[in-house]
C-alpha atoms as a PDB file:
ATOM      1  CA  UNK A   1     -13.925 -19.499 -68.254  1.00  0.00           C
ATOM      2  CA  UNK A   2     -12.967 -19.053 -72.152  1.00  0.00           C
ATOM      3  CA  UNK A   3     -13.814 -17.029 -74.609  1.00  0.00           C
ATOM      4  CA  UNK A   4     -15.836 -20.404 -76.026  1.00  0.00           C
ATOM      5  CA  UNK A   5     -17.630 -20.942 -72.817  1.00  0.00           C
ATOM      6  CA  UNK A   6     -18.504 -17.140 -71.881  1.00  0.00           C
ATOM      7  CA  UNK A   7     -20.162 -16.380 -75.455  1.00  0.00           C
ATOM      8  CA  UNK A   8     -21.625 -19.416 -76.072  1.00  0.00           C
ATOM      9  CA  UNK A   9     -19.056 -19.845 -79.145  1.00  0.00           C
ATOM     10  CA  UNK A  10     -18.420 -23.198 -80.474  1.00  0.00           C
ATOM     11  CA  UNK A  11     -15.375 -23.998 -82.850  1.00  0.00           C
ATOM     12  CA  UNK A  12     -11.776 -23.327 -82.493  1.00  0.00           C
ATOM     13  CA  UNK A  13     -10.679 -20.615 -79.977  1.00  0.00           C
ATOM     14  CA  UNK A  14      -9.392 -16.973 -81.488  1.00  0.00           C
ATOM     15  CA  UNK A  15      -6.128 -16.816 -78.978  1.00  0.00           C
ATOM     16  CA  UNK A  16      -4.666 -13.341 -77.729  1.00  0.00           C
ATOM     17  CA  UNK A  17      -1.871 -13.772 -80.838  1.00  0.00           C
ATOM     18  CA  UNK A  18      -4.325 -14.340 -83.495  1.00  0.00           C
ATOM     19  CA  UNK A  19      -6.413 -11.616 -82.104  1.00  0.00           C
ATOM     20  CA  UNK A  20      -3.733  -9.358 -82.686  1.00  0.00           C
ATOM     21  CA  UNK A  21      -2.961 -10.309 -85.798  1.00  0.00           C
ATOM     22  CA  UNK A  22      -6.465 -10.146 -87.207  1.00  0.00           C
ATOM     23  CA  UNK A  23      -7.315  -6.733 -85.349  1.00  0.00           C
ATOM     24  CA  UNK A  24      -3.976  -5.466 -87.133  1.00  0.00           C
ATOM     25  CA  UNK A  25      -4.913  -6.705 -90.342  1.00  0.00           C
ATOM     26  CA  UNK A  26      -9.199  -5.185 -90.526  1.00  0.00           C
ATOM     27  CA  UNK A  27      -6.855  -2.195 -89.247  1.00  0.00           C
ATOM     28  CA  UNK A  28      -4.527  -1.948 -91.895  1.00  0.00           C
ATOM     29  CA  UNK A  29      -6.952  -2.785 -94.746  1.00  0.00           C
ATOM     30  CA  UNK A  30     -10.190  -0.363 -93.307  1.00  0.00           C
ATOM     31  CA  UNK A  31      -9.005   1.792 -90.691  1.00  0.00           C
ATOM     32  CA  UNK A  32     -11.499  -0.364 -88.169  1.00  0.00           C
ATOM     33  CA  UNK A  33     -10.025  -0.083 -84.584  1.00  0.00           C
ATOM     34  CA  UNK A  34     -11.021  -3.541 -83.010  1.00  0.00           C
ATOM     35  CA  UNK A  35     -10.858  -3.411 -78.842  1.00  0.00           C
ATOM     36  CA  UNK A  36      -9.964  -6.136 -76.741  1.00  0.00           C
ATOM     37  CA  UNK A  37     -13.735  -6.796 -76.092  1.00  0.00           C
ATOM     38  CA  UNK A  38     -14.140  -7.463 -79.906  1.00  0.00           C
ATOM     39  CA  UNK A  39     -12.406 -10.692 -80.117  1.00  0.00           C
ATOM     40  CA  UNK A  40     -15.687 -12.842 -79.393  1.00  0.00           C
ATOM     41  CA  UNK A  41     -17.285 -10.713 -82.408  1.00  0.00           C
ATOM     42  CA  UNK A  42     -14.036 -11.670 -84.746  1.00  0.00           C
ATOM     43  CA  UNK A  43     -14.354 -15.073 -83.782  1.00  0.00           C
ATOM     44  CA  UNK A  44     -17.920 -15.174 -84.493  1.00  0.00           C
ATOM     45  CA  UNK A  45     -17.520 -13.735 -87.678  1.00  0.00           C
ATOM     46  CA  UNK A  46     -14.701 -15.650 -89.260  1.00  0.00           C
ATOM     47  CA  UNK A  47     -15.801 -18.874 -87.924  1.00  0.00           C
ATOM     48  CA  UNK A  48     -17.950 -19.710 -91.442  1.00  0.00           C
ATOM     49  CA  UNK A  49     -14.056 -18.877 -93.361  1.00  0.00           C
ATOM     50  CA  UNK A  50     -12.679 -21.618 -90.884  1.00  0.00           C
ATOM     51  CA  UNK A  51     -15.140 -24.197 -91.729  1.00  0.00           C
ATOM     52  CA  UNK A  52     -15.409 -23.870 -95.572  1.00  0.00           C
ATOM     53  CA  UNK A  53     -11.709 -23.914 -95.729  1.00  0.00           C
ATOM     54  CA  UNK A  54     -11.482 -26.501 -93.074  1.00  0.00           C
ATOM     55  CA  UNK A  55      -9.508 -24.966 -90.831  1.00  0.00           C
ATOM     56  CA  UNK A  56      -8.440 -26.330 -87.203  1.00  0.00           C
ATOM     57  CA  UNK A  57      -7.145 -22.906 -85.964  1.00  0.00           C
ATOM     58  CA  UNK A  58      -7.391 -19.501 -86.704  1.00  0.00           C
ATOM     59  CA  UNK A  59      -3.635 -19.678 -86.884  1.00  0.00           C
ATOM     60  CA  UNK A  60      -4.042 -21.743 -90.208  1.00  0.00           C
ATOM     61  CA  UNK A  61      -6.171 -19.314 -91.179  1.00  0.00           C
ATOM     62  CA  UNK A  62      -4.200 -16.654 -90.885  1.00  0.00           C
ATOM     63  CA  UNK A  63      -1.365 -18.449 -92.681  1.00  0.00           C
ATOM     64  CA  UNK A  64      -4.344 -18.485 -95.908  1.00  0.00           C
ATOM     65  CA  UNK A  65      -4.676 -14.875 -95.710  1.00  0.00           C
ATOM     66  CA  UNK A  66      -1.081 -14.024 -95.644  1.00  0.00           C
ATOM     67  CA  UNK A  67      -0.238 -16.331 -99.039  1.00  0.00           C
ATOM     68  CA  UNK A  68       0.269 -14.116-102.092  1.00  0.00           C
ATOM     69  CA  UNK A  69      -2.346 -15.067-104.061  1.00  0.00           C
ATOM     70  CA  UNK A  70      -5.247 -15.075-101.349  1.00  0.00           C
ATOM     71  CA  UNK A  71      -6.754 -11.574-102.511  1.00  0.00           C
ATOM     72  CA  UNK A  72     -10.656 -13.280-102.900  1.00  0.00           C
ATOM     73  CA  UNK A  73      -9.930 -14.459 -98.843  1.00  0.00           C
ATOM     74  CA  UNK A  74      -9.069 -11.357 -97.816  1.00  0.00           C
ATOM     75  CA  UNK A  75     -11.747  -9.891 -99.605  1.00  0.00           C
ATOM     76  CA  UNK A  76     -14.027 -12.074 -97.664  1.00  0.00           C
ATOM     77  CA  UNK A  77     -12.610 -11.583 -94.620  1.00  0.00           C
ATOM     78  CA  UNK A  78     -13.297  -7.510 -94.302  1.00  0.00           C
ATOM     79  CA  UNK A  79     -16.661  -8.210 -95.602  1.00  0.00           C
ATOM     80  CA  UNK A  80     -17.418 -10.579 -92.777  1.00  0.00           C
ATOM     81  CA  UNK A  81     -15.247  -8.341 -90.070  1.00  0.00           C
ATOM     82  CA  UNK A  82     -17.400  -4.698 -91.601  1.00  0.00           C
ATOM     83  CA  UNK A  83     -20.345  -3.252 -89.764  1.00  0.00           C
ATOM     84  CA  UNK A  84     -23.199  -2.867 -91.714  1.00  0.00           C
ATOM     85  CA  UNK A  85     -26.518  -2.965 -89.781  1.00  0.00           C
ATOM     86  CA  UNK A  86     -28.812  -0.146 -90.929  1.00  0.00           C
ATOM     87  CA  UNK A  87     -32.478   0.590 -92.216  1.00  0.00           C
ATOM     88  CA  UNK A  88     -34.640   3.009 -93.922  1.00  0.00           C
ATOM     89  CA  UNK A  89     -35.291   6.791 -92.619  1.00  0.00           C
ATOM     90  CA  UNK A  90     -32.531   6.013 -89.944  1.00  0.00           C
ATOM     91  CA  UNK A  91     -31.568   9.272 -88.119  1.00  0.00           C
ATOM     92  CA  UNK A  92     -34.819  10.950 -89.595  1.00  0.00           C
ATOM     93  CA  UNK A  93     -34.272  14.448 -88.546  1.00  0.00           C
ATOM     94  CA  UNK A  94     -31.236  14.413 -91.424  1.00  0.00           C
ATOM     95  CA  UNK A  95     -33.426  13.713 -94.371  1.00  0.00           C
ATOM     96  CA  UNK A  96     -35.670  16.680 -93.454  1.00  0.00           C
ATOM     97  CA  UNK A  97     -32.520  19.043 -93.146  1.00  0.00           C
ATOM     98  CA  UNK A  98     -31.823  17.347 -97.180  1.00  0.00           C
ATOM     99  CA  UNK A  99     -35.155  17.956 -98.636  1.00  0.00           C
ATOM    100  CA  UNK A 100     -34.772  22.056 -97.651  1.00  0.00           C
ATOM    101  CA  UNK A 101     -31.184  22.067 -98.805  1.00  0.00           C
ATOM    102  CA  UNK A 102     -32.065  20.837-102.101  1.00  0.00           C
ATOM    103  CA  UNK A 103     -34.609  23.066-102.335  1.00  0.00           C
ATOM    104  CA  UNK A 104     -32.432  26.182-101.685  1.00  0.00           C
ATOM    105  CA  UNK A 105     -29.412  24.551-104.053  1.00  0.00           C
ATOM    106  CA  UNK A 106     -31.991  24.365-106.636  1.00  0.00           C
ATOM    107  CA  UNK A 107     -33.057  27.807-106.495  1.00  0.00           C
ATOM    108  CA  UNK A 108     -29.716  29.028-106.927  1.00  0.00           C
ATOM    109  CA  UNK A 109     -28.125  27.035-109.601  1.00  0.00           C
ATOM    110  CA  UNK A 110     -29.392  24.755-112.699  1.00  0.00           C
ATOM    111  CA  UNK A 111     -26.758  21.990-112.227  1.00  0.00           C
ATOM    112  CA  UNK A 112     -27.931  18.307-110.578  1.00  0.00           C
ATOM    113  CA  UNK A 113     -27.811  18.167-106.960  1.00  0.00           C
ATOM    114  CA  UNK A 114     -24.903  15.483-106.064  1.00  0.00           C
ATOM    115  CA  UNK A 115     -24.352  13.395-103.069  1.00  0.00           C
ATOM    116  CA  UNK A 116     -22.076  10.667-101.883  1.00  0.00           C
ATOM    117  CA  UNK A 117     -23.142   8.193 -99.194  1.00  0.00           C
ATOM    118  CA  UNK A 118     -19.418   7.397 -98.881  1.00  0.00           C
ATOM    119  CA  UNK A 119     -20.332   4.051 -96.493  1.00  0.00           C
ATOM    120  CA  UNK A 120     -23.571   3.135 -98.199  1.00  0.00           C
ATOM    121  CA  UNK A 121     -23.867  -0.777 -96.297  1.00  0.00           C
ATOM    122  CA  UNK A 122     -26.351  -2.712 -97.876  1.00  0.00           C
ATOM    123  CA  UNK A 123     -28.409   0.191 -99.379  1.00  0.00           C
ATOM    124  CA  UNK A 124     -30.669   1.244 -97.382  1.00  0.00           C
ATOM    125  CA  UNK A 125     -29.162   4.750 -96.836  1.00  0.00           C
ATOM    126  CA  UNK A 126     -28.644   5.907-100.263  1.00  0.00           C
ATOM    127  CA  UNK A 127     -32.178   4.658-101.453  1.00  0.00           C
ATOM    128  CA  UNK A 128     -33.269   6.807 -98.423  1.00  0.00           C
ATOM    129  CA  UNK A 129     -31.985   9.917-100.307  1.00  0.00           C
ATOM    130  CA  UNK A 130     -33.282   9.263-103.401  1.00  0.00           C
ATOM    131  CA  UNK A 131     -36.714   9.046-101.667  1.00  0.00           C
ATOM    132  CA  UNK A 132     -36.085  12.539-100.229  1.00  0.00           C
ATOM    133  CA  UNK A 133     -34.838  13.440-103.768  1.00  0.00           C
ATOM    134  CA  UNK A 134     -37.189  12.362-105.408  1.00  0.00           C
ATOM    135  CA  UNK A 135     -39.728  13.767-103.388  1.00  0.00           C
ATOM    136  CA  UNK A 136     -38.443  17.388-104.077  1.00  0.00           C
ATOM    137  CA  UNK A 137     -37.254  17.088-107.430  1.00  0.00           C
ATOM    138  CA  UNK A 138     -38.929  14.065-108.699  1.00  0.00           C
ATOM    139  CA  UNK A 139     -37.721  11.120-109.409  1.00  0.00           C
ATOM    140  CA  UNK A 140     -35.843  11.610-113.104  1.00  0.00           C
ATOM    141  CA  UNK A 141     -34.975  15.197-111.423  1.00  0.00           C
ATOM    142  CA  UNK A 142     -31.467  17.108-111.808  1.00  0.00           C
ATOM    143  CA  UNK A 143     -29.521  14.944-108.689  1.00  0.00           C
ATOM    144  CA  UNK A 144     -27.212  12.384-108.775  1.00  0.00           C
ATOM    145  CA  UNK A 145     -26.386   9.749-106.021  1.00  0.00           C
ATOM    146  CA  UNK A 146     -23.192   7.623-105.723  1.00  0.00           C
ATOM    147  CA  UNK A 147     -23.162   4.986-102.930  1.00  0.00           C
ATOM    148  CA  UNK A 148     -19.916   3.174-101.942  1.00  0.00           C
ATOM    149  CA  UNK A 149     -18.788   0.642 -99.506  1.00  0.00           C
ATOM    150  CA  UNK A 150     -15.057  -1.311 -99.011  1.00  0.00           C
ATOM    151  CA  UNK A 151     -18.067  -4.820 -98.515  1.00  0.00           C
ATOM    152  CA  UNK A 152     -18.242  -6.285-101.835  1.00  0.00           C
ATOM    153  CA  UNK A 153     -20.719  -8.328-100.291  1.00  0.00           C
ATOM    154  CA  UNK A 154     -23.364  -5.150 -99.480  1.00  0.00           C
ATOM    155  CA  UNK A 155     -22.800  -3.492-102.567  1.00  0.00           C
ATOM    156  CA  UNK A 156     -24.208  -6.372-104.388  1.00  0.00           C
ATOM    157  CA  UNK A 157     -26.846  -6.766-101.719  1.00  0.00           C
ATOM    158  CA  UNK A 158     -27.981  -2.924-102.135  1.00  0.00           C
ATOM    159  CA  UNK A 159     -27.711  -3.536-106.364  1.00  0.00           C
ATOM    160  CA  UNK A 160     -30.542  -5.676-105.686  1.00  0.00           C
ATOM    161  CA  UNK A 161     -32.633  -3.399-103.726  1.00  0.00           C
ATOM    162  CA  UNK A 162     -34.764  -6.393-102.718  1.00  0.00           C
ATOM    163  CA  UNK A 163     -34.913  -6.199 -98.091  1.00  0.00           C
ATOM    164  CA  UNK A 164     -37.275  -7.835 -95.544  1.00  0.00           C
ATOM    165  CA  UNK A 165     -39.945  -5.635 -95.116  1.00  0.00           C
ATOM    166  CA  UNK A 166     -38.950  -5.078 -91.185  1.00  0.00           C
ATOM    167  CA  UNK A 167     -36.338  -2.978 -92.532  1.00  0.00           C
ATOM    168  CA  UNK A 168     -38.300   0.175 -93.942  1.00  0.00           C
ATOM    169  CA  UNK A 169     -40.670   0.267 -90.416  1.00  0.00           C
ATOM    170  CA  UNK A 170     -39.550   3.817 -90.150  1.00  0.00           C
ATOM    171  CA  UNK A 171     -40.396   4.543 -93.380  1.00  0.00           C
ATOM    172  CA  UNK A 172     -43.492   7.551 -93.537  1.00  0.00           C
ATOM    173  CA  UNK A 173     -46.295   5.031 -94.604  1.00  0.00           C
ATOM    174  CA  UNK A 174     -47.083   7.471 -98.095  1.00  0.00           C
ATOM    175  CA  UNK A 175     -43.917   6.747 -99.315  1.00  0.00           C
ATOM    176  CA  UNK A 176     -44.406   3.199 -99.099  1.00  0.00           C
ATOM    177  CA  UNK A 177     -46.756   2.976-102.051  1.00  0.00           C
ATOM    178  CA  UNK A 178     -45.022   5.199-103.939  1.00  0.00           C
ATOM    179  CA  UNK A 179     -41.383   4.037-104.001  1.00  0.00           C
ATOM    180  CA  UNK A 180     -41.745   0.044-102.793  1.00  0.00           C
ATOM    181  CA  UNK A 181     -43.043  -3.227-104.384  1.00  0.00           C
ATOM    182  CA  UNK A 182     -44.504  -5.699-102.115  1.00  0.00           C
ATOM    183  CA  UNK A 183     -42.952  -9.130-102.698  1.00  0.00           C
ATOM    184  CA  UNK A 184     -45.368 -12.322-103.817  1.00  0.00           C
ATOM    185  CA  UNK A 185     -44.940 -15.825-103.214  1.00  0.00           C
ATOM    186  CA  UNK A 186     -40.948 -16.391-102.586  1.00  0.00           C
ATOM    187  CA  UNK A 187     -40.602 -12.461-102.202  1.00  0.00           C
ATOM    188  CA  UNK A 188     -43.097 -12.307 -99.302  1.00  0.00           C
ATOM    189  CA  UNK A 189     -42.518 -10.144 -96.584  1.00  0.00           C
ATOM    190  CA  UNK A 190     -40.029  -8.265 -98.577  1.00  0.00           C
ATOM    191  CA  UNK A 191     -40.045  -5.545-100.401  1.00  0.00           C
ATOM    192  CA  UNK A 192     -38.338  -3.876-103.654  1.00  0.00           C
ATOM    193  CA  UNK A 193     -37.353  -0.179-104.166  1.00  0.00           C
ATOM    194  CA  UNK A 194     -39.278   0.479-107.660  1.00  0.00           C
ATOM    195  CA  UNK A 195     -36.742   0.013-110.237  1.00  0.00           C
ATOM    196  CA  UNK A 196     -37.324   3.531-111.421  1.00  0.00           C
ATOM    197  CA  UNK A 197     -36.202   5.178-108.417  1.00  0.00           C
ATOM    198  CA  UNK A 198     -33.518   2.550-107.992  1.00  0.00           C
ATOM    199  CA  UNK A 199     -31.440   2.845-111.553  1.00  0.00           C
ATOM    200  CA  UNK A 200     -30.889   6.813-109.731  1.00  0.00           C
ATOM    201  CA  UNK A 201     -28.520   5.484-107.318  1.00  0.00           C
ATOM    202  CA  UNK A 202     -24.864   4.519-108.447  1.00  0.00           C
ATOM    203  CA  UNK A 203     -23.009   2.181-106.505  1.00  0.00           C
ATOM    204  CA  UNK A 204     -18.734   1.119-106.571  1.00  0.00           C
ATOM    205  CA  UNK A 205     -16.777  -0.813-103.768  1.00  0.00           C
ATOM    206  CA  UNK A 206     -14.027   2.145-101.859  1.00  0.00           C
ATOM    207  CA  UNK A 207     -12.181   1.885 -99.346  1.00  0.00           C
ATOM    208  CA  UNK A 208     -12.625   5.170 -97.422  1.00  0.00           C
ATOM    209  CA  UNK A 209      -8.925   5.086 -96.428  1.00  0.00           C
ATOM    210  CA  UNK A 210      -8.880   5.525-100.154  1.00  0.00           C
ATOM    211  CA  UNK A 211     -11.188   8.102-100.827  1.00  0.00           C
ATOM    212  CA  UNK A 212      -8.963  10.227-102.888  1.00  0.00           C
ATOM    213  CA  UNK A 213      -9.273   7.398-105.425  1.00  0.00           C
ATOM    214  CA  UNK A 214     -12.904   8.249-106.056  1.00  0.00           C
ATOM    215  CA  UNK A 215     -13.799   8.876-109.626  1.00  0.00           C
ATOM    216  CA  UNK A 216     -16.832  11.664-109.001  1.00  0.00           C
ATOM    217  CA  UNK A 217     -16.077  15.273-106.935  1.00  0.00           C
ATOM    218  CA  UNK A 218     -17.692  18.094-106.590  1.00  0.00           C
ATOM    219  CA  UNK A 219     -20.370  16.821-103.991  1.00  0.00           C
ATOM    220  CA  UNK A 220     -22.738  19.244-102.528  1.00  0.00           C
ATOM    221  CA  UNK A 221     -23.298  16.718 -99.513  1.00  0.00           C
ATOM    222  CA  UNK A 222     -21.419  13.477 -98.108  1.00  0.00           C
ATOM    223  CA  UNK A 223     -23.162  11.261 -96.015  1.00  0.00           C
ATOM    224  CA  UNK A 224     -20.580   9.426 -93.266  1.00  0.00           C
ATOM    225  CA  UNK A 225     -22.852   8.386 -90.380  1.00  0.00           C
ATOM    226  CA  UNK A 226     -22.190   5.720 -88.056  1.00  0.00           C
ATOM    227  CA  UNK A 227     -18.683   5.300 -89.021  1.00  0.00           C
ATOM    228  CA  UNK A 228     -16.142   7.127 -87.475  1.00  0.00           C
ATOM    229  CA  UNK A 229     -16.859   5.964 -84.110  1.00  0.00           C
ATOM    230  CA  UNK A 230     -14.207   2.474 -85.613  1.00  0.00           C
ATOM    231  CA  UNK A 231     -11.520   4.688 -86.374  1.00  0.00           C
ATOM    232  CA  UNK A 232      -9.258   6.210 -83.679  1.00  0.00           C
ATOM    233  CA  UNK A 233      -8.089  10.129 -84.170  1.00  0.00           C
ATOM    234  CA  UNK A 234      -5.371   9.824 -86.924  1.00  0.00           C
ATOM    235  CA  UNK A 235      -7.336   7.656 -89.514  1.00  0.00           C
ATOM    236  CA  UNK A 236     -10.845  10.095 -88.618  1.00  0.00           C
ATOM    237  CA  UNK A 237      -8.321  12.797 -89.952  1.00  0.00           C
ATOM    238  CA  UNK A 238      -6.945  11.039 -92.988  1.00  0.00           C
ATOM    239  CA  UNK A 239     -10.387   9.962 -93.894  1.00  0.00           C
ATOM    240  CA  UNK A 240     -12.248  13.846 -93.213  1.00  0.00           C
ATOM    241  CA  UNK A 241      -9.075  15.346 -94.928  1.00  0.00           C
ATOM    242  CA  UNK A 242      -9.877  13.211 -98.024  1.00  0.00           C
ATOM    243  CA  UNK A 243     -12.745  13.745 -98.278  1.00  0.00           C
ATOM    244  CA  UNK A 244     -12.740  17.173 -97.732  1.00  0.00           C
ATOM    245  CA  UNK A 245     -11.387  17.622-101.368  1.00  0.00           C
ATOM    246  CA  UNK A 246     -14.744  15.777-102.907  1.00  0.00           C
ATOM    247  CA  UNK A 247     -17.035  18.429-101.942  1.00  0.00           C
ATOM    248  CA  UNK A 248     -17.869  21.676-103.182  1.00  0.00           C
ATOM    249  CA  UNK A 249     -17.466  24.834-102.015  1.00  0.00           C
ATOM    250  CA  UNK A 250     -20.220  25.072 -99.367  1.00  0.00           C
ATOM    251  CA  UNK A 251     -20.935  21.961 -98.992  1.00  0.00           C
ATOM    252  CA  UNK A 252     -21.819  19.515 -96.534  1.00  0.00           C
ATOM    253  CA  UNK A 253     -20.777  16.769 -94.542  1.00  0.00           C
ATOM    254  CA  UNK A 254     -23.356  14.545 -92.540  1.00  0.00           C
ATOM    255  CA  UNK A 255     -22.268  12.186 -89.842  1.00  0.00           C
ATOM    256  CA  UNK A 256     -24.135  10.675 -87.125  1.00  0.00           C
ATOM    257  CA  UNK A 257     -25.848  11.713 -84.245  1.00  0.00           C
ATOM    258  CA  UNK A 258     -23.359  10.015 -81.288  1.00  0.00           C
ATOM    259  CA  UNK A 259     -20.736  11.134 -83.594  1.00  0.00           C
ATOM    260  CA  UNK A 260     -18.237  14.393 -83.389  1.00  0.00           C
ATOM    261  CA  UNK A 261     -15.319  16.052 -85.504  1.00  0.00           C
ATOM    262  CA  UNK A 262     -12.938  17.234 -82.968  1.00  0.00           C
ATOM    263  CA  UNK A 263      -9.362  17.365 -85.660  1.00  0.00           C
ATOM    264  CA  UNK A 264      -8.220  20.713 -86.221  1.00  0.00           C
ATOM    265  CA  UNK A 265      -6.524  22.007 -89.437  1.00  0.00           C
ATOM    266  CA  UNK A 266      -9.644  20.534 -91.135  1.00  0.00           C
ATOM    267  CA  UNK A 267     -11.807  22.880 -93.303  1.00  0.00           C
ATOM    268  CA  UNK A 268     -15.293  22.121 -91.951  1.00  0.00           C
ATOM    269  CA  UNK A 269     -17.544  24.356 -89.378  1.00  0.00           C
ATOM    270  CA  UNK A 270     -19.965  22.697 -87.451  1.00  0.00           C
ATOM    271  CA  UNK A 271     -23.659  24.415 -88.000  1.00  0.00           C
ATOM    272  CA  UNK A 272     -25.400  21.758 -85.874  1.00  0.00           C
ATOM    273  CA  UNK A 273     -24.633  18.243 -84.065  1.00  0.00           C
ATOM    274  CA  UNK A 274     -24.015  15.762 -86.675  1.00  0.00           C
ATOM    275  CA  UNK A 275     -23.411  18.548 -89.557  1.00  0.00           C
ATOM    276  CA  UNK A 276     -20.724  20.253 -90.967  1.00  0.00           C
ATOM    277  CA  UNK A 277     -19.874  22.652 -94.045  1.00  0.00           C
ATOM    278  CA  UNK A 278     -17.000  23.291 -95.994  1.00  0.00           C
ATOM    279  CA  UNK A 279     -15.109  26.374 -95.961  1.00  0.00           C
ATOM    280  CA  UNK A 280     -12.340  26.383 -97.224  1.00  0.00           C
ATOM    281  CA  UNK A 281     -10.945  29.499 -95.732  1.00  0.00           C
ATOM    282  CA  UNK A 282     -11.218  27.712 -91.896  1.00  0.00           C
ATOM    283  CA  UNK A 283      -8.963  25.146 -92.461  1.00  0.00           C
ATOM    284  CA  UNK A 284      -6.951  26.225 -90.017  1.00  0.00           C
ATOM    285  CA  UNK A 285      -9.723  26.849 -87.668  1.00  0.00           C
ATOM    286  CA  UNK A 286     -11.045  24.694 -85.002  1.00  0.00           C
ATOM    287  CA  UNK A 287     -13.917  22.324 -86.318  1.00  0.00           C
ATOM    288  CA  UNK A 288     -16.145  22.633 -82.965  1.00  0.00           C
ATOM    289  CA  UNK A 289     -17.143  25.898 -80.689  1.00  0.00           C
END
């Protein structure tokens, strides 16, 4: 049986060599480890690229995206190849950890409370924080969020802050009416995050591979969930390392909850699953007990 057959895929077949070349390529440009077992999702994924440009194989397509001048295609092509399901109030338990920590940061120092969800997707995450900001410090309170993503595509998506209403299910149902906008007529069953709340939230396309590159510093917490677990050990360490340099003394890193640091020589000490802070004294301490 082919790959065709067994997924129900119709359209030309991504061979073993193309697979490759592909999986080398979302590699090279994100840091995204692709397995064997992902070559039905590549296929699945490009297969729009191969009809709009009318290609009969995914060989001809990777011909397009190794021409000089076919920056825009590859752009397209890690936008269609990056993860980027999420939702509101996702990993819960988090948020209520934030809300105390901005407490305490605020007792001790006038200066905004800063964050970076440094693989924002389509939104949902960052607006999430500037809930639990807003919350504690109101909404045109002393913090600062900047949200960033390598997918053009979600950035411009989250800009809008316009979702189907499925997506904030989680969300504590007295927050609803006082952050979201219920759509009317062509906006039903969506919702809005209230532009007031929304204009808080700063968003840029990075590639985290890249992170150095990243205009702001200084963070008190960076958000990386439910992202590490597509990069193998060496590009987890470039991309911690980085990022180690954009936060403050103290402060924190959140990833997610199936998620674990295990790279030593890094200056992070794990308090709890899924957090870490940065001391900059441990770097050549092991990360986990």
């Amino acid at each position: 049986m082919d790959l065709s057959t067994q997924f129900g895929l119709t359209g030309p077949l991504l061979g073993p060599e193309e697979f490759e070349q592909l999986r080398r390529f979302i590699f090279n440009e994100a840091g995204i480890e692709m397995t064997p077992n992902k070559r039905a999702l590549i296929q699945s994924r490009l297969a729009s690229r191969l009809r709009a440009l009318k290609c009969a194989s995914y060989a001809s397509y990777w011909h397009i995206l190794q021409s000089a001048d076919a920056h825009q295609e590859r752009e397209q092509a890690i936008n269609l190849l990056s993860t980027n399901e999420t939702y509101f109030f996702r990993e819960p338990q988090q948020f209520a950890w934030l809300q105390q920590r901005v407490q305490a940061i605020t007792q001790q120092r006038q200066a905004p409370v800063r964050i970076w969800s440094a693989a924002c997707s389509t939104g949902e995450e960052p607006y999430t924080i500037a809930i639990t900001l807003a919350e504690t410090l109101g909404t045109n309170g002393p913090w600062y969020i900047y949200a960033t993503d390598i997918n053009t595509r979600v950035t411009r998506y989250a800009k809008r802050a316009i979702y189907p209403i499925e997506r904030a299910q989680k969300t504590p149902p007295h927050l609803w009416r006082k952050y979201f906008q219920h759509g009317e007529q062509e906006y039903t069953g969506k919702i809005r995050v209230k532009p007031g709340l929304a204009r808080q939230v700063v968003f840029e396309n990075l590639n985290l591979l890249h992170s150095e590159t990243a205009r702001q510093s200084n963070f008190d917490v960076i958000v990386l969930r439910n992202v590490l677990i597509y990069f193998n050990e060496e590009t987890k360490h470039r991309v911690l390392k980085q990022l180690c340099t954009k936060l403050a003394d103290g402060g924190h890193l959140l990833i997610g909850h199936a998620e674990v640091i295990r790279q030593k020589s890094l200056p992070l000490v794990q308090e709890v699953p899924s957090r870490y802070r940065y001391v900059p004294e441990c770097a050549n301490n092991e990360v986990t007990p």
